[in-house]
Protein backbone atom coordinates (compact mmCIF):
# COMPACT_ATOMS: atom_id res chain seq x y z
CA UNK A 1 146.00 107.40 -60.51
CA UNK A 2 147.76 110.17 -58.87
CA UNK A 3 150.75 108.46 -57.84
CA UNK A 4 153.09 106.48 -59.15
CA UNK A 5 154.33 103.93 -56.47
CA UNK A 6 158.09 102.44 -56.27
CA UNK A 7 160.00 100.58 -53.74
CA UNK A 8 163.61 100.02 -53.17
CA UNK A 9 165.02 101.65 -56.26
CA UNK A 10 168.33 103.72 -56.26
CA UNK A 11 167.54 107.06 -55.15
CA UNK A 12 170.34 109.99 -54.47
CA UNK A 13 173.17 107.44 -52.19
CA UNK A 14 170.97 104.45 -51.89
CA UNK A 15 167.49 102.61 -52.06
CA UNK A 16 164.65 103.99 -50.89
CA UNK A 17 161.84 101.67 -49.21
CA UNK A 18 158.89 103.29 -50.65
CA UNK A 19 158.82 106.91 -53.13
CA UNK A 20 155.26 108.05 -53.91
CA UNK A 21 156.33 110.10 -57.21
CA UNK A 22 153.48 112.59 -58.20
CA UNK A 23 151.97 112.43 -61.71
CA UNK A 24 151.09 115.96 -61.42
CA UNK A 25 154.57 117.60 -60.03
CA UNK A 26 152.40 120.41 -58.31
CA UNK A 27 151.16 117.62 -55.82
CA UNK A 28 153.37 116.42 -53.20
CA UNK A 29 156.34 113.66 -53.57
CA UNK A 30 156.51 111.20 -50.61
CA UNK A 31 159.25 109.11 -49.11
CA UNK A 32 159.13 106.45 -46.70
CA UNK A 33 161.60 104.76 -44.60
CA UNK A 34 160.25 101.52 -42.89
CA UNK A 35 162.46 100.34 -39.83
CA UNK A 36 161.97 97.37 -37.36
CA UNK A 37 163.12 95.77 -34.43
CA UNK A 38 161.81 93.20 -31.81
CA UNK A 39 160.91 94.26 -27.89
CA UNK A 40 161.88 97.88 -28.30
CA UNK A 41 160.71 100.29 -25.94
CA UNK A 42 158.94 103.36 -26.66
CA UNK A 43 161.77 105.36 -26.19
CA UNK A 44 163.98 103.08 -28.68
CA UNK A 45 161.19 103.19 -31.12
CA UNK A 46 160.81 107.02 -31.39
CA UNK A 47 164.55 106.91 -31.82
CA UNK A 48 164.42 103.92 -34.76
CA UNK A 49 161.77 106.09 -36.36
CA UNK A 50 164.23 109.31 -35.95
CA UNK A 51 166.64 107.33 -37.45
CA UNK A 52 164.84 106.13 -40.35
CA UNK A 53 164.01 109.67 -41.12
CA UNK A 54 168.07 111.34 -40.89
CA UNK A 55 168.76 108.29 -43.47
CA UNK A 56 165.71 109.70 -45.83
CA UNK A 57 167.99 112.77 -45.78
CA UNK A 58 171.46 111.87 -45.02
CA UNK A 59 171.39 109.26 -48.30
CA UNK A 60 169.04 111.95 -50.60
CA UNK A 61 166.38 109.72 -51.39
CA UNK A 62 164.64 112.78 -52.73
CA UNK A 63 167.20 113.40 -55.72
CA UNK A 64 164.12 111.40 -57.73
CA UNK A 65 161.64 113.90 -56.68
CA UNK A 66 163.36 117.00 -57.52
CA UNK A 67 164.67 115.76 -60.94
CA UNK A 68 161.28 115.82 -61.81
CA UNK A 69 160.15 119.07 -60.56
CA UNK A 70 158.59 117.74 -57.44
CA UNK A 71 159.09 120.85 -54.80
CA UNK A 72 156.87 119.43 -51.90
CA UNK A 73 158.23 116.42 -50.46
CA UNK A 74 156.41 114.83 -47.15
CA UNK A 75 159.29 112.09 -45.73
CA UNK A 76 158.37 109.83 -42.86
CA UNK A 77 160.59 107.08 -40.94
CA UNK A 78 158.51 104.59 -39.94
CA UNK A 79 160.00 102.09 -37.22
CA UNK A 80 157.62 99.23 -36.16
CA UNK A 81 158.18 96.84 -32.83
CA UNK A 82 155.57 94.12 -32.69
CA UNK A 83 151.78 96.03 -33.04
CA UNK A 84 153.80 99.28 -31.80
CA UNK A 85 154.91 101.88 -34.65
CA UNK A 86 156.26 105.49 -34.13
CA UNK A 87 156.36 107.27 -37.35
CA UNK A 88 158.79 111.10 -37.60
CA UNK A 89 157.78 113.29 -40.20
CA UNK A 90 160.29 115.70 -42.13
């Protein structure tokens, strides 16, 4: 009951995958960026997940968060290769 969960609504210059929006704005905001790929190697993974993250910020899928008040945001870019994942926190 602490957070309201959304996914893939229009958020700053594009759609977020998933925005954890506090109902108390003194608790953190969360955004997450989901990418995947088939047979990618660790080193492609960590750079997927990198990836996902620069879009969290390079599109402002926070511009939800801070309209409300939110000023702790947590974002992570997830990227996901068969039962591999890599996730990059920002």
């Amino acid at each position: 009951n602490s957070y309201r969960v959304t996914s893939n609504r229009e958020s700053g210059e594009g759609r977020f995958d998933i925005q954890m929006m506090p109902v108390n704005i003194h608790l953190p905001g969360i955004l997450i960026e989901l990418k995947a790929e088939k047979n990618c190697s660790e080193e492609k993974l960590k750079k997927l997940s990198e990836t996902a993250l620069q879009k969290i910020n390079d599109k402002k899928y926070e511009t939800e968060l801070t309209t409300a008040g939110v000023r702790t945001i947590y974002k992570y870019g997830v990227a996901f290769s068969g039962k591999k994942v890599e996730v990059a926190v920002g």
